[in-house]
Protein backbone atom coordinates (compact mmCIF):
# COMPACT_ATOMS: atom_id res chain seq x y z
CA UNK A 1 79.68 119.61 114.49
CA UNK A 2 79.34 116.34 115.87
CA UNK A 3 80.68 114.72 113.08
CA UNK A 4 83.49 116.71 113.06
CA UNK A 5 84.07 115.62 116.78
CA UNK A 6 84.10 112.01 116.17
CA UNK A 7 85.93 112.43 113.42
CA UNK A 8 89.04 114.60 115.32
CA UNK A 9 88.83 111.76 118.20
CA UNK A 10 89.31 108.70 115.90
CA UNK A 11 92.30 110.59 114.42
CA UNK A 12 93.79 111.24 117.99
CA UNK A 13 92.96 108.18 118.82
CA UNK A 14 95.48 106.24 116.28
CA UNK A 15 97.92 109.18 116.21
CA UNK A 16 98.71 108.59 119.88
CA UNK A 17 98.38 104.51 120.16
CA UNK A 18 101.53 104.62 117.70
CA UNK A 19 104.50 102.84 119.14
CA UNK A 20 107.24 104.87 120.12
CA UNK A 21 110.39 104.22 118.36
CA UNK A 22 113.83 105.39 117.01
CA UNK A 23 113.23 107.02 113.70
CA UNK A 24 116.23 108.01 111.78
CA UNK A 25 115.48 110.54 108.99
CA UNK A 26 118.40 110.41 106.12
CA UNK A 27 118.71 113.72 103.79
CA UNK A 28 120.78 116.72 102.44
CA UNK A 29 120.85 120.02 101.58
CA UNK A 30 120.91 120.28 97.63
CA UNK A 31 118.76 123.38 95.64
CA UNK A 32 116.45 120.23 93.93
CA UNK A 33 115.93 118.64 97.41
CA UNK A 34 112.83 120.71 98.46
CA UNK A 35 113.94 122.39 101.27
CA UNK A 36 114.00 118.36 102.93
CA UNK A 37 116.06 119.21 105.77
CA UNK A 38 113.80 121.56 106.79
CA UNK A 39 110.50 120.20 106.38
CA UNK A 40 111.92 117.02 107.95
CA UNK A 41 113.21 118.67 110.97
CA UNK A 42 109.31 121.09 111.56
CA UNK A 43 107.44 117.47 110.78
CA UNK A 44 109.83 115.55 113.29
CA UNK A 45 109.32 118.48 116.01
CA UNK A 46 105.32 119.25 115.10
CA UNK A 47 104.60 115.43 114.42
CA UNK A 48 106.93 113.11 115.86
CA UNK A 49 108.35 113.72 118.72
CA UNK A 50 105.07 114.82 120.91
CA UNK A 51 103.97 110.84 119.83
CA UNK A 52 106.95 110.01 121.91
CA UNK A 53 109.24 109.03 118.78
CA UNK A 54 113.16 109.49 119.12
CA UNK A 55 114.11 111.22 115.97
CA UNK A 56 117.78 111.64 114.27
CA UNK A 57 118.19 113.48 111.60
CA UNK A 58 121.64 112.48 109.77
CA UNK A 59 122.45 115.57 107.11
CA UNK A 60 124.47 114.51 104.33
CA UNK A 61 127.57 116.30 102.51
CA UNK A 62 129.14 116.11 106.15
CA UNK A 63 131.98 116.20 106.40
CA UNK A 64 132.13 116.49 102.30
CA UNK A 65 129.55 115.50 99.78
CA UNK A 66 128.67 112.00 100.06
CA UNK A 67 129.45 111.60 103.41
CA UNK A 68 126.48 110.68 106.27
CA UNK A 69 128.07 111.07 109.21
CA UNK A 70 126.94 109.67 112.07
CA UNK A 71 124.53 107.77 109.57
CA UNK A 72 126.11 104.02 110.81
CA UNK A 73 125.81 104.57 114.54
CA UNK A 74 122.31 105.51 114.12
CA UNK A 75 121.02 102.88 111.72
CA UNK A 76 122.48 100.22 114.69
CA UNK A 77 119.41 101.17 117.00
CA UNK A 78 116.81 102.74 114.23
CA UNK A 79 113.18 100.80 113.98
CA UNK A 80 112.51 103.22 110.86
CA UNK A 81 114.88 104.36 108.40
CA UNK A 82 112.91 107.56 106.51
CA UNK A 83 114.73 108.50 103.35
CA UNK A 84 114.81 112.15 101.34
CA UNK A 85 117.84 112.75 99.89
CA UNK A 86 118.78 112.89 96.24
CA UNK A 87 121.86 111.34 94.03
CA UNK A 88 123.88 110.99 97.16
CA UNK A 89 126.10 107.66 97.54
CA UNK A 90 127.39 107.17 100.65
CA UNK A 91 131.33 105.48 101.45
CA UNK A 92 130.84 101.53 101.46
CA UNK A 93 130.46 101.14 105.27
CA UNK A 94 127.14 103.70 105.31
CA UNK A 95 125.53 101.96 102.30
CA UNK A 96 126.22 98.65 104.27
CA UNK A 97 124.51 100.05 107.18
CA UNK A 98 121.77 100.77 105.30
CA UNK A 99 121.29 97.35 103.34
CA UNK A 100 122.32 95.90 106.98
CA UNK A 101 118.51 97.59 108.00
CA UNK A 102 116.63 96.45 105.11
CA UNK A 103 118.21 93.18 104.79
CA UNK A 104 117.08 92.55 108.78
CA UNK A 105 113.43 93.32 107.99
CA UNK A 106 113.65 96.86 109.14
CA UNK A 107 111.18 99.56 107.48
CA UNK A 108 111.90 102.29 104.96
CA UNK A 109 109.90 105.44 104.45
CA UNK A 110 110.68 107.26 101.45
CA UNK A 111 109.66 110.64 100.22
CA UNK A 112 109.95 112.55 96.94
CA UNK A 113 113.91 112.36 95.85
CA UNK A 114 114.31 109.22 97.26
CA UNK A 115 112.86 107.96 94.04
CA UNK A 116 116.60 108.61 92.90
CA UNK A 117 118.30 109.06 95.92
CA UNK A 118 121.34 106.96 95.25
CA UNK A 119 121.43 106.82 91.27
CA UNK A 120 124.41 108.91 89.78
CA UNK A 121 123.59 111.19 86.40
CA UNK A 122 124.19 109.60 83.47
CA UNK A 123 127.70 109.51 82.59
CA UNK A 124 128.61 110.64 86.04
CA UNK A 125 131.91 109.65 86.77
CA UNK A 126 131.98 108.26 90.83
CA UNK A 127 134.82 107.90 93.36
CA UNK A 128 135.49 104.36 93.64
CA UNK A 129 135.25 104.33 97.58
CA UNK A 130 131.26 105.38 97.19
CA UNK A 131 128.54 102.89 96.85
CA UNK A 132 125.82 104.04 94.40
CA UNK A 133 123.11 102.04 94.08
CA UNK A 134 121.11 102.30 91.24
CA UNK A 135 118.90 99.21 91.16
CA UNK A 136 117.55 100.72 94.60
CA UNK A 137 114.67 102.65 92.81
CA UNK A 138 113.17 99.20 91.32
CA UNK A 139 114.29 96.88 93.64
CA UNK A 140 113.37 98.37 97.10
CA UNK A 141 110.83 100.97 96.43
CA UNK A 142 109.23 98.84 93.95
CA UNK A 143 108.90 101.50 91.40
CA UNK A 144 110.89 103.19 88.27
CA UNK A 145 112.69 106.52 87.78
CA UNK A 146 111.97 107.80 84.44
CA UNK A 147 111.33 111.40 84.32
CA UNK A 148 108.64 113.70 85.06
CA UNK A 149 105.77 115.93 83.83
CA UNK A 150 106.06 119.42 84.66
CA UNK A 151 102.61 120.88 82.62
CA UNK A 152 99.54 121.83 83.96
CA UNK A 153 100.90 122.06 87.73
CA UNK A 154 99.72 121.16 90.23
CA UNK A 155 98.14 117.72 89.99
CA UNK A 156 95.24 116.37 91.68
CA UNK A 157 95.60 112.97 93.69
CA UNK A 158 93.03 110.61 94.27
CA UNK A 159 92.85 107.28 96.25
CA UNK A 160 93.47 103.97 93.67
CA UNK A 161 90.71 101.88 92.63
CA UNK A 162 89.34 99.46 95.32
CA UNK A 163 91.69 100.65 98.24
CA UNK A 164 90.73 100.62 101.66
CA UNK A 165 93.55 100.85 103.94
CA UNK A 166 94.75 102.42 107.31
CA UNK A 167 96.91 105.00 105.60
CA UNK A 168 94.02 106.78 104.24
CA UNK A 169 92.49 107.26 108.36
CA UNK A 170 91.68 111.02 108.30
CA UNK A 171 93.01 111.49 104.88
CA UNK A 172 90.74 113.13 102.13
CA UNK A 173 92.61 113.08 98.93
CA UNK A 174 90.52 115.63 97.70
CA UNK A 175 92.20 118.29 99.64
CA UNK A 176 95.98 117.24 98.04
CA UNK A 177 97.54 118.83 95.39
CA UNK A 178 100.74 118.02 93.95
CA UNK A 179 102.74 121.21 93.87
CA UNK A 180 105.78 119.93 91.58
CA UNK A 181 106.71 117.84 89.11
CA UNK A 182 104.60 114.41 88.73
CA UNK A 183 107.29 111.40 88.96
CA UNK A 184 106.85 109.11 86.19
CA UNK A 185 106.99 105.73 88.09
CA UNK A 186 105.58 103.03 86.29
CA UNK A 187 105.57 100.06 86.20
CA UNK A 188 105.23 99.20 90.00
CA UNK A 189 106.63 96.07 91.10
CA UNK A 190 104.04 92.93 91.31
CA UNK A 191 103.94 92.87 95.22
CA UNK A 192 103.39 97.00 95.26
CA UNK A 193 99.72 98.00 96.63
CA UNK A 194 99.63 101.56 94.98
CA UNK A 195 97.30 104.47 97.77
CA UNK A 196 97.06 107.36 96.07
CA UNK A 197 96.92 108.60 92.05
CA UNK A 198 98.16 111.65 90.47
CA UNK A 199 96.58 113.13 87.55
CA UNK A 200 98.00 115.65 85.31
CA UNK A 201 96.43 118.48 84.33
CA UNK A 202 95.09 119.44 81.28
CA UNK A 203 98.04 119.85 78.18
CA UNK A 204 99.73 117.05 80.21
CA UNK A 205 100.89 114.08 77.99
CA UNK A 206 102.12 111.85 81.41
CA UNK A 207 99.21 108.95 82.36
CA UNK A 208 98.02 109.20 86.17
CA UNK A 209 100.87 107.76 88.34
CA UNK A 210 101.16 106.79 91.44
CA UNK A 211 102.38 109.11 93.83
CA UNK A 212 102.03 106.27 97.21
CA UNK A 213 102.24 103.03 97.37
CA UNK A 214 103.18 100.10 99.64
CA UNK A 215 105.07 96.88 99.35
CA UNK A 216 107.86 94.92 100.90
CA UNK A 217 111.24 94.37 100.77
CA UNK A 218 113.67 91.14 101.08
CA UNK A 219 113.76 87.85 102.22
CA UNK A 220 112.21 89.32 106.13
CA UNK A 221 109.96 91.09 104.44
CA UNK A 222 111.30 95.06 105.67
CA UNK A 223 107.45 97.38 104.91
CA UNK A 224 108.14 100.22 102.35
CA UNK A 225 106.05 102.75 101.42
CA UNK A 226 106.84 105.51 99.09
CA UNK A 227 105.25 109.03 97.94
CA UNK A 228 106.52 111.33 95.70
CA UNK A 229 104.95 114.43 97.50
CA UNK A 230 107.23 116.11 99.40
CA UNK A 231 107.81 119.10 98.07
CA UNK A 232 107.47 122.29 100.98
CA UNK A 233 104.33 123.42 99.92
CA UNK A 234 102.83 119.58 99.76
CA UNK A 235 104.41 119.36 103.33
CA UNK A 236 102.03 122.31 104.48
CA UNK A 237 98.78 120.26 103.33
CA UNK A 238 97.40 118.62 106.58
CA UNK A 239 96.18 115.63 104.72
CA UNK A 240 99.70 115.03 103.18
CA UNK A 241 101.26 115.54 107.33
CA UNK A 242 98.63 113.07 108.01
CA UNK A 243 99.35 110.74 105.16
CA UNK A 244 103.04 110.54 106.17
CA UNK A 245 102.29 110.07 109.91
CA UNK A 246 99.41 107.11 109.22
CA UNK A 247 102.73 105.78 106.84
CA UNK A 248 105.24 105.91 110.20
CA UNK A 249 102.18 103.86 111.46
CA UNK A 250 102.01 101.41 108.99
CA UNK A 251 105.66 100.84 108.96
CA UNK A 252 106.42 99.92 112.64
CA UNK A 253 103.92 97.24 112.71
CA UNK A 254 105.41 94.27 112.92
């Protein structure tokens, strides 16, 4: 019982020393987005805002598909720009925002779809005044977009070889299980520091992948960290609520 104590005390402790901040969360409404609106909106009410955070959430397809309005005024002010949204490209001026925020050394928190938030279908044909951006996958996140294995759901994670790191604090891996699709993400970039490992299950012809990982971005050096969990019943594991909130953390130190 003790034990336990301590244990719920340290966690408090760190979860309430975060810095506030103005978090903007970026995502849509599509039937392969996992609900995101919605688990972003309980996570930014349950988790967020009692920490003191300001929280915007900018819903895309407003006012038509594509569009992120409000998405430029909020980016102006945002410390954290969280991203889960999927094949979405913005007009010109809201992509610019957003390379405006990474380009200044501002942090990115992505989650699940961003993996290929702003990467058209193949053979997609796309209105000349949007701004995909394919290369985002690899260049920002650090990782690759090249399928997924759906056998032997759910996955098991586990924490990578030889890591020790503050976005494991109150985290057991053990208790996290990958309720969808494992993202097939490799390679990761040279400067990526992958967290946690997902393993297939048995049948499975996919390699463990990594389903977090940090790294930065750009000449100022914006933090990014990445998971592909996300998906509404991962969002009800405490551990993976924990994970995410330990990730806001890490990404608002300077």
């Amino acid at each position: 019982m003790k034990s336990i104590l301590l244990t719920f005390i340290a966690i408090l402790g760190l979860a309430t020393t975060l810095p506030a901040a103005n978090i903007v969360i970026m995502t849509v409404v599509d039937p392969d987005n996992y609900d995101a609106p919605n688990t972003m909106r309980d996570f930014a009410e349950k988790e967020l805002k009692p920490l003191g955070h300001h929280v915007t959430i900018v819903e895309g397809d407003k006012p038509e598909k594509h569009h992120f309005d409000g998405l430029v005024e909020a980016l102006k002010d945002a410390d954290l720009l969280v991203l889960f949204s999927r094949r979405r490209f913005p007009p010109k001026d809201q992509m610019a925002a957003i390379r405006a925020h990474l380009d200044a050394g501002k942090p990115l928190l992505g989650i699940r779809t961003a993996n290929h938030a702003f990467i058209p279908k193949p053979k997609e044909v796309v209105d000349p005044s949007l701004a995909p951006w394919p290369e985002f996958t690899h260049e920002v996140l650090g990782g690759e977009n090249t399928g997924y294995e759906t056998k032997g759901l759910p996955y098991s994670v586990s924490v990578a070889a030889d890591i020790k790191s503050p976005l494991l604090e109150g985290v057991n891996a053990a208790n996290i299980r990958g309720h969808q699709s494992l993202y097939k993400v490799l390679p990761l970039a040279d400067n990526a520091t992958p967290i946690l490992i997902g393993t297939a299950q048995a049948g499975a012809t996919t390699p463990p992948q990594p389903v977090a990982w940090t790294r930065s971005y750009g000449a100022n050096k914006a933090r990014i960290f990445y998971t592909s969990l996300g998906a509404p019943e991962d969002m009800q594991i405490a551990d993976v609520r924990r994970l995410l909130l330990n990730a806001v953390a890490w990404t608002l130190q300077k």
